[in-house]
N, C-alpha and C. Protein backbone atom coordinates (compact mmCIF):
# COMPACT_ATOMS: atom_id res chain seq x y z
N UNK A 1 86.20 11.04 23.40
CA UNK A 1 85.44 11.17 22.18
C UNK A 1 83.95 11.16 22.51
N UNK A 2 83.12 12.20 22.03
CA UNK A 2 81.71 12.02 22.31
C UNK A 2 80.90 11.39 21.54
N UNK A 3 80.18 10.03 21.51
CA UNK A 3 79.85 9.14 20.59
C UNK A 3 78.28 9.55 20.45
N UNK A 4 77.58 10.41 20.87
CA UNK A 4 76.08 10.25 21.16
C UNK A 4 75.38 11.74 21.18
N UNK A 5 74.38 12.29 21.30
CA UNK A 5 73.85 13.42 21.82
C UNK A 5 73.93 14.04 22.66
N UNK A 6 73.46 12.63 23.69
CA UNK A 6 73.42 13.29 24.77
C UNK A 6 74.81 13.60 25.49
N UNK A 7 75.88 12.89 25.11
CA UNK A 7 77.30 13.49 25.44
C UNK A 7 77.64 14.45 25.01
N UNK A 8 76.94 14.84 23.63
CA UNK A 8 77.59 16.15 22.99
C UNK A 8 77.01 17.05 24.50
N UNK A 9 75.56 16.92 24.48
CA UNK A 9 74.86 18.15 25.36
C UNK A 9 75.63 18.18 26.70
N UNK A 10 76.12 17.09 27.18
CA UNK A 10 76.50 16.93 28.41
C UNK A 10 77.69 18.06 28.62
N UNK A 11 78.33 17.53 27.17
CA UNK A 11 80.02 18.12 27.03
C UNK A 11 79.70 19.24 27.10
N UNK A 12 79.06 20.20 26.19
CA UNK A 12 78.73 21.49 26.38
C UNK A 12 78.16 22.02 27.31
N UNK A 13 77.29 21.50 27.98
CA UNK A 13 77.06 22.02 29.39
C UNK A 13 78.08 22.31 30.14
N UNK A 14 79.16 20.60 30.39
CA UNK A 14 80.26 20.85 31.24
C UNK A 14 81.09 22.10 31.02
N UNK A 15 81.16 22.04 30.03
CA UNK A 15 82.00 23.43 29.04
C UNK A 15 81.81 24.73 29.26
N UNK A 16 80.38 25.08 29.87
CA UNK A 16 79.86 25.93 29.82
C UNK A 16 80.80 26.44 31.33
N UNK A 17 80.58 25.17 32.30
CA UNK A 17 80.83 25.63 33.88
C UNK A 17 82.19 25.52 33.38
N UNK A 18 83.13 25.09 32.77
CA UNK A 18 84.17 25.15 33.07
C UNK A 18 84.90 26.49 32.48
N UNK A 19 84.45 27.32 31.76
CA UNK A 19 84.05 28.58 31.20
C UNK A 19 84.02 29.59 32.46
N UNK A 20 82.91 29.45 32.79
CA UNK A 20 82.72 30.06 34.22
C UNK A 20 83.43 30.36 34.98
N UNK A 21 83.63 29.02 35.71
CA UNK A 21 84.67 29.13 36.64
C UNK A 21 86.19 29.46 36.15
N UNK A 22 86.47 29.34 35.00
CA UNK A 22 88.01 30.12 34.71
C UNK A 22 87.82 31.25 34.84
N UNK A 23 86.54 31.85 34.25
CA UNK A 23 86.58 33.92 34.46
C UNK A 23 86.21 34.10 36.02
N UNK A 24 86.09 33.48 36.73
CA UNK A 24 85.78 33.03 38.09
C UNK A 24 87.28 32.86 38.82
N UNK A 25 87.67 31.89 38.27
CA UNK A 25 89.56 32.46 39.18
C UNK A 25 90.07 32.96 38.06
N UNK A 26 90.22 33.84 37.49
CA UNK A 26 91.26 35.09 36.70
C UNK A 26 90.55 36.03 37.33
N UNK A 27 89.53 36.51 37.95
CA UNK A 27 88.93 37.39 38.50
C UNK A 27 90.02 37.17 40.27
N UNK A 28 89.36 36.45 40.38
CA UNK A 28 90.61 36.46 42.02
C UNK A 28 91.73 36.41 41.75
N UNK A 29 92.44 35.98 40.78
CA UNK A 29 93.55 36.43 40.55
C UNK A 29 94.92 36.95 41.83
N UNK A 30 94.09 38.46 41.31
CA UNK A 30 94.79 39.39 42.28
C UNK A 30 94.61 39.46 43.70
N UNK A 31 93.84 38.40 44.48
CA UNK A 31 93.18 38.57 45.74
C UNK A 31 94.01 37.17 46.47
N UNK A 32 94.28 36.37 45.31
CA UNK A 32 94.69 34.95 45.81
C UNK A 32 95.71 34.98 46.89
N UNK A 33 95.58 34.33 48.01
CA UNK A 33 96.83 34.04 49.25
C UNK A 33 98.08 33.48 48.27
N UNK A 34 97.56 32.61 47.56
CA UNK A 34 98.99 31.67 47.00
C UNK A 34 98.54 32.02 45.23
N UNK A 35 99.41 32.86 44.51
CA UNK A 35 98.72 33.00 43.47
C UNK A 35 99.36 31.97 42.70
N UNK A 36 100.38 31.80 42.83
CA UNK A 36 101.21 30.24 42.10
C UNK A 36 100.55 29.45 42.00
N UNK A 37 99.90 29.03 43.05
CA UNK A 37 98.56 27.54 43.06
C UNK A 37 97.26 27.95 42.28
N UNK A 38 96.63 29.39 42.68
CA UNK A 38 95.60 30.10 41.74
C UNK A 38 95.76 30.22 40.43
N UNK A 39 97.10 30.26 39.99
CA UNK A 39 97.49 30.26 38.73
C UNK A 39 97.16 29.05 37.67
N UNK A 40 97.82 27.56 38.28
CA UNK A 40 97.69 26.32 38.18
C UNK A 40 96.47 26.33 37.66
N UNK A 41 95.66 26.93 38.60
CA UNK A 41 94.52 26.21 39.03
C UNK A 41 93.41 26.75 37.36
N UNK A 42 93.55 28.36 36.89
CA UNK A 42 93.64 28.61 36.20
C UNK A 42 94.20 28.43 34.94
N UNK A 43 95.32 27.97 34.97
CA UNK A 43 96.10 26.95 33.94
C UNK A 43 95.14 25.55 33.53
N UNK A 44 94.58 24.76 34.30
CA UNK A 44 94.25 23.89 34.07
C UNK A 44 93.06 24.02 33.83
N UNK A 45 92.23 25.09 34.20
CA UNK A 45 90.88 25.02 34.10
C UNK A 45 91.16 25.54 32.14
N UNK A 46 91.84 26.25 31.65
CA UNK A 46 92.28 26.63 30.50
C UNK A 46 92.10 25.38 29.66
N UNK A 47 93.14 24.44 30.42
CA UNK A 47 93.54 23.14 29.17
C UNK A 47 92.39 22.51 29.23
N UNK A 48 91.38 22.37 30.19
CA UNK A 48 90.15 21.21 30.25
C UNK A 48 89.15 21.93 28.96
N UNK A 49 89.15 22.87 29.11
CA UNK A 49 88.51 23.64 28.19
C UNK A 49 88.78 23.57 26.64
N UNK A 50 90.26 23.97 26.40
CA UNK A 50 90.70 23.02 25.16
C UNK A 50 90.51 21.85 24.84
N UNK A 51 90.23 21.09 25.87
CA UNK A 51 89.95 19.82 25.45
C UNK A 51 88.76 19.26 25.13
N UNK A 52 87.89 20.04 25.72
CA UNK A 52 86.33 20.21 25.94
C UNK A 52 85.83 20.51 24.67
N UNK A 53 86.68 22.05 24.03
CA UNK A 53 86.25 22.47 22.51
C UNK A 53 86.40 21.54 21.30
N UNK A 54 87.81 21.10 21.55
CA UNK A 54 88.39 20.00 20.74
C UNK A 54 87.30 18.76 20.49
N UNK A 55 86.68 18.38 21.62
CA UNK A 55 85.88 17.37 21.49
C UNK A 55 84.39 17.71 20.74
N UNK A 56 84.15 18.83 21.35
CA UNK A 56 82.89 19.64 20.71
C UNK A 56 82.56 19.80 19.33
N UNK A 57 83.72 20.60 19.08
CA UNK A 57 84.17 20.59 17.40
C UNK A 57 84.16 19.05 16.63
N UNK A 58 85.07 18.32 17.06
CA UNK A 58 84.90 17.31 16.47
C UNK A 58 83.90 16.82 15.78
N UNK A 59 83.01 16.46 17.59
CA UNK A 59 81.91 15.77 17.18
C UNK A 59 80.95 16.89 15.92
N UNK A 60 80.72 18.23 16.13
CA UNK A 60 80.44 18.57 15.07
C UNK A 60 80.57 18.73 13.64
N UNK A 61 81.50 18.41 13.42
CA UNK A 61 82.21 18.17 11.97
C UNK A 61 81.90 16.66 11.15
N UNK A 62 81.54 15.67 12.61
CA UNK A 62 81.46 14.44 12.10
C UNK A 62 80.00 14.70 11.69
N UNK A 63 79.33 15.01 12.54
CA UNK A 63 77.53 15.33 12.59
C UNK A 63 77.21 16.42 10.95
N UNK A 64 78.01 17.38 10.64
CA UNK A 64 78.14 17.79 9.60
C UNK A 64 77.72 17.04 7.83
N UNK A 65 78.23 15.67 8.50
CA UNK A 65 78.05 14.81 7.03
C UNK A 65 79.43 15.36 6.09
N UNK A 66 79.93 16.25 6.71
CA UNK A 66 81.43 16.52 5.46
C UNK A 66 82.89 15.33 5.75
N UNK A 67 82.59 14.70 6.47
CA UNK A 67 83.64 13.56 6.68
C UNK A 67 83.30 12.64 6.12
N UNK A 68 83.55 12.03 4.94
CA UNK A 68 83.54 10.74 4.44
C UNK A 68 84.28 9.97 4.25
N UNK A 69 85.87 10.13 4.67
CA UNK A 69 86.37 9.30 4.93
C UNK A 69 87.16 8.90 6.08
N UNK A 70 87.62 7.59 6.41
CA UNK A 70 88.30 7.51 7.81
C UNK A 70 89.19 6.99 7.63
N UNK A 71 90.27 6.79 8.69
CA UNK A 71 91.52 6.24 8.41
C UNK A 71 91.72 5.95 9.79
N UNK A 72 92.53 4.64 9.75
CA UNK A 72 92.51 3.69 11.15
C UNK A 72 94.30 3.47 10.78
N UNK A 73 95.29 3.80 11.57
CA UNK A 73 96.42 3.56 11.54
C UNK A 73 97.07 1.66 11.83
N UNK A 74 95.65 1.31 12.49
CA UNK A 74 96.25 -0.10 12.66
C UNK A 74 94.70 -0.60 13.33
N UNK A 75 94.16 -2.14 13.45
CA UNK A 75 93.38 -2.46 14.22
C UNK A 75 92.56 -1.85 15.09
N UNK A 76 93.51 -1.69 16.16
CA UNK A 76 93.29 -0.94 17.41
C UNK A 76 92.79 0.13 17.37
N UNK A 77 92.71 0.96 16.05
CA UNK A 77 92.04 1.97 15.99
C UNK A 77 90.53 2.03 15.13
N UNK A 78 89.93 0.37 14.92
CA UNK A 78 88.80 0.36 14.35
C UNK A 78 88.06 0.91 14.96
N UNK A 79 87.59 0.62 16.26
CA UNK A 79 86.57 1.23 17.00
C UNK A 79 86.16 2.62 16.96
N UNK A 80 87.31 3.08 17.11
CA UNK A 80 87.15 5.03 16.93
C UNK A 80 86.61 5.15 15.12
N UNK A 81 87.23 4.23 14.44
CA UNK A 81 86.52 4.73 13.13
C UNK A 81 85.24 4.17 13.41
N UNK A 82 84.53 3.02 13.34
CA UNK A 82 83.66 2.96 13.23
C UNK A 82 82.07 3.62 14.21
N UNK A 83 82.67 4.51 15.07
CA UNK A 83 82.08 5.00 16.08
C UNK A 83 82.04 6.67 14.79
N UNK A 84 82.61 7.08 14.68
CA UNK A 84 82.85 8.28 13.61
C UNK A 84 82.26 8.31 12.55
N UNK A 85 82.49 6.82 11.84
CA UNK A 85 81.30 6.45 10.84
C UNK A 85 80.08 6.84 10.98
N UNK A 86 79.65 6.36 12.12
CA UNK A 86 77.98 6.09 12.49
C UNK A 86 77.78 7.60 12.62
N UNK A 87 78.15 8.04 13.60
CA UNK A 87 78.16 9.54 13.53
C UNK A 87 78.22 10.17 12.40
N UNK A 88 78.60 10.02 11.13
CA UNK A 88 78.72 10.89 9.84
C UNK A 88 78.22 10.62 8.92
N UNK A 89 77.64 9.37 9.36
CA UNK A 89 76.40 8.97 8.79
C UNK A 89 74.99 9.23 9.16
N UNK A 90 75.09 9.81 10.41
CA UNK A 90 73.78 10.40 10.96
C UNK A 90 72.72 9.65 11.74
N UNK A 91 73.61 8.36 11.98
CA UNK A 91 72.80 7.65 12.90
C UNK A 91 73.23 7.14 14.27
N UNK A 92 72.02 7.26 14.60
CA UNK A 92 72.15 7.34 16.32
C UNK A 92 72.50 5.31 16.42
N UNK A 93 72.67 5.18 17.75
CA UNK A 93 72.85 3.94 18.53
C UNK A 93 72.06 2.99 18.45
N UNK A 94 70.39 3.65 18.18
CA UNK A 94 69.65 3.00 17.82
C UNK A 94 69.43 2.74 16.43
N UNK A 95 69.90 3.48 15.81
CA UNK A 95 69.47 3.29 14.21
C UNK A 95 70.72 2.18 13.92
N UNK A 96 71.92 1.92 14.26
CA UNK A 96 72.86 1.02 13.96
C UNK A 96 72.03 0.02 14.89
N UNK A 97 71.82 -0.40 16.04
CA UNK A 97 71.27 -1.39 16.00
C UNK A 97 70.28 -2.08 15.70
N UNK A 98 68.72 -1.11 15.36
CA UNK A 98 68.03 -1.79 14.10
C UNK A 98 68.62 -1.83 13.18
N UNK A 99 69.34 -1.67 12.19
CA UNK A 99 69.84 -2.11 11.00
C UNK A 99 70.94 -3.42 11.26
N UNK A 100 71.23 -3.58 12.21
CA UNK A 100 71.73 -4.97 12.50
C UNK A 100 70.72 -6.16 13.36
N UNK A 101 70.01 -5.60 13.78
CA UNK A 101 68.92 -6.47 14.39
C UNK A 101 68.92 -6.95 15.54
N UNK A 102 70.06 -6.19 16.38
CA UNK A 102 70.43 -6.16 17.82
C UNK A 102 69.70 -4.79 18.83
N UNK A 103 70.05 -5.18 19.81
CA UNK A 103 69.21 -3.69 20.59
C UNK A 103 70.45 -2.37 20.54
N UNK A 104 70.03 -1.16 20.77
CA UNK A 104 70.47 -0.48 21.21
C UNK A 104 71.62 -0.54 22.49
N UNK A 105 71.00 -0.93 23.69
CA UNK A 105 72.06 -0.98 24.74
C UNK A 105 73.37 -1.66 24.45
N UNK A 106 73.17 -2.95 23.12
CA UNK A 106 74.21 -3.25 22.72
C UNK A 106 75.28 -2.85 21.83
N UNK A 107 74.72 -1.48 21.37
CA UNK A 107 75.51 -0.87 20.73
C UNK A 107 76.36 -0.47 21.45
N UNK A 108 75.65 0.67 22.59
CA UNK A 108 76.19 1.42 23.53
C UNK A 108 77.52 0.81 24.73
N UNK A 109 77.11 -0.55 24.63
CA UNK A 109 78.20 -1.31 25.38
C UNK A 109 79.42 -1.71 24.44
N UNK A 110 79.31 -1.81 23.21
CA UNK A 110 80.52 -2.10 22.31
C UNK A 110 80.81 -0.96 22.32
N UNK A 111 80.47 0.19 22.31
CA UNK A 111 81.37 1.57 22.09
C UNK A 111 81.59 2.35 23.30
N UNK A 112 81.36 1.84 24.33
CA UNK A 112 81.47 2.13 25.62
C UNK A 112 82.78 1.31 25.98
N UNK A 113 82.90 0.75 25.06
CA UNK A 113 84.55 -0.50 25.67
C UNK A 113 85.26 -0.27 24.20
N UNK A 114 84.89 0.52 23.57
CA UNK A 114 85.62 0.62 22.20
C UNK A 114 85.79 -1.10 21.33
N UNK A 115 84.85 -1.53 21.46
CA UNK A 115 84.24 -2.66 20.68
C UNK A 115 85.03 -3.95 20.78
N UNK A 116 85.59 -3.80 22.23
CA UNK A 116 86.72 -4.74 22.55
C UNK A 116 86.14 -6.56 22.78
N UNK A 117 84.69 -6.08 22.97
CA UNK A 117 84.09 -7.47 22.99
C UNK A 117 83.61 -7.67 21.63
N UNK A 118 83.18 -7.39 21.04
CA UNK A 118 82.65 -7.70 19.73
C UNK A 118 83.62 -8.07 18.64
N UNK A 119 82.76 -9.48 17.95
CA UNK A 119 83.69 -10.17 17.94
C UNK A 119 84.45 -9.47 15.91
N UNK A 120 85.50 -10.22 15.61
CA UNK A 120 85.41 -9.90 13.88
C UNK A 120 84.41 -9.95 13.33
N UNK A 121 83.14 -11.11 13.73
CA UNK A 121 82.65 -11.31 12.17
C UNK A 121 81.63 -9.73 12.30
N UNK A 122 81.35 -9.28 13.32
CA UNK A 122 79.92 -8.21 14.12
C UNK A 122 80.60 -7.18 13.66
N UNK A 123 82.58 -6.96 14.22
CA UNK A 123 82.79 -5.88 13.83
C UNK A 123 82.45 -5.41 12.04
N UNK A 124 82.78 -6.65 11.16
CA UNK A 124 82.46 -6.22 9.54
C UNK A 124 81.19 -6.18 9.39
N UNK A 125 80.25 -6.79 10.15
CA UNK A 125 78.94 -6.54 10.39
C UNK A 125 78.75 -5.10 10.38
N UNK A 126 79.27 -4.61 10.83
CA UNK A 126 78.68 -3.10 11.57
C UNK A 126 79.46 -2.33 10.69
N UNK A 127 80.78 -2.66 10.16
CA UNK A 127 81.27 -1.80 8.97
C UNK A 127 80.72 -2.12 7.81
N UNK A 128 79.83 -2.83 7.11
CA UNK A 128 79.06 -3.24 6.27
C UNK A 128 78.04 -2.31 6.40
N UNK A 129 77.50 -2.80 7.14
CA UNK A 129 76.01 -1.55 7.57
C UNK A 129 76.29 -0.23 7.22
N UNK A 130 77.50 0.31 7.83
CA UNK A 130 77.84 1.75 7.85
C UNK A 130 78.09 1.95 6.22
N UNK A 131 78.49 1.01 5.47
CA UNK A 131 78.85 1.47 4.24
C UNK A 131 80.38 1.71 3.60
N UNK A 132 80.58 1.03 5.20
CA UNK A 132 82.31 1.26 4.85
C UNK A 132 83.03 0.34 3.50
N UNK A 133 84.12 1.20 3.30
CA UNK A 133 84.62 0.27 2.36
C UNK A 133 86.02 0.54 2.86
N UNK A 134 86.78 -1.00 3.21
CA UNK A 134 87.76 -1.01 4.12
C UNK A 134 89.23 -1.71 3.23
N UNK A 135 90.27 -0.63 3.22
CA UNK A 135 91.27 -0.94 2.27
C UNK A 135 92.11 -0.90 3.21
N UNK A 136 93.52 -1.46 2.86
CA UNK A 136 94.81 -1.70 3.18
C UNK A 136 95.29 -0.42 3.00
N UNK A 137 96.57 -0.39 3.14
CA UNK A 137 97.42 1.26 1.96
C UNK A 137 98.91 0.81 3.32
N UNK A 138 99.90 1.27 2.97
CA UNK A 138 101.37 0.95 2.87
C UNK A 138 102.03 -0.53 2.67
């Protein structure tokens, strides 16, 4: 999941070479000693790429502001919402941690571990801030 800017830019860069280099072996293709392994190799450079867009997209849709709502299947999946939040709310790492009154790097380390250190009361802290409003349902 790309939580930040500069990951988006990163991702798309990577994206870019991994782009490349697939029209890069489908071009040898036909030249390959072992084309079974060239194939693979092409196969996979394919799926990284799907996965690459997938992430791309995402994060753009969240950045969009058209996501307003989230849904967490259980606990374990707060972190990813509240990382999505912030994002669709339009604020960076630093803007959640001035509005809580902590630094930045400490943002970046709770969502760098998917907020596994931070404790309950910080996590409603930070879903407070965001604006969340956090319901039950089944």
């Amino acid at each position: 999941m790309i939580t930040n800017d500069v990951q988006y830019r990163n991702t798309k860069t990577v994206l870019a070479q991994f782009r490349t280099a697939a029209v890069n072996l489908e071009a040898g293709l036909a030249e390959a000693a072992d084309r079974k392994l060239h194939q693979l190799q092409i196969d996979a450079s394919l799926a990284q790429i799907e996965d690459l867009v997938a992430e791309v997209e995402a994060y753009e849709q969240l950045r969009s502001g058209e996501t307003t709502s989230f849904v967490a299947d259980g606990l374990g999946e707060i972190s990813t919402l509240l990382i999505q939040a912030r994002i669709a709310r339009g604020w960076s790492q630093r803007r959640l941690g001035e509005q809580l009154g902590i630094a930045e790097q400490q943002i970046q380390r709770y969502e760098a571990n998917a907020y596994a250190t931070a404790s309950l009361v910080r996590l409603c802290e930070i879903a407070e801030a965001l604006g969340l409003q956090i319901s039950e349902t089944g």
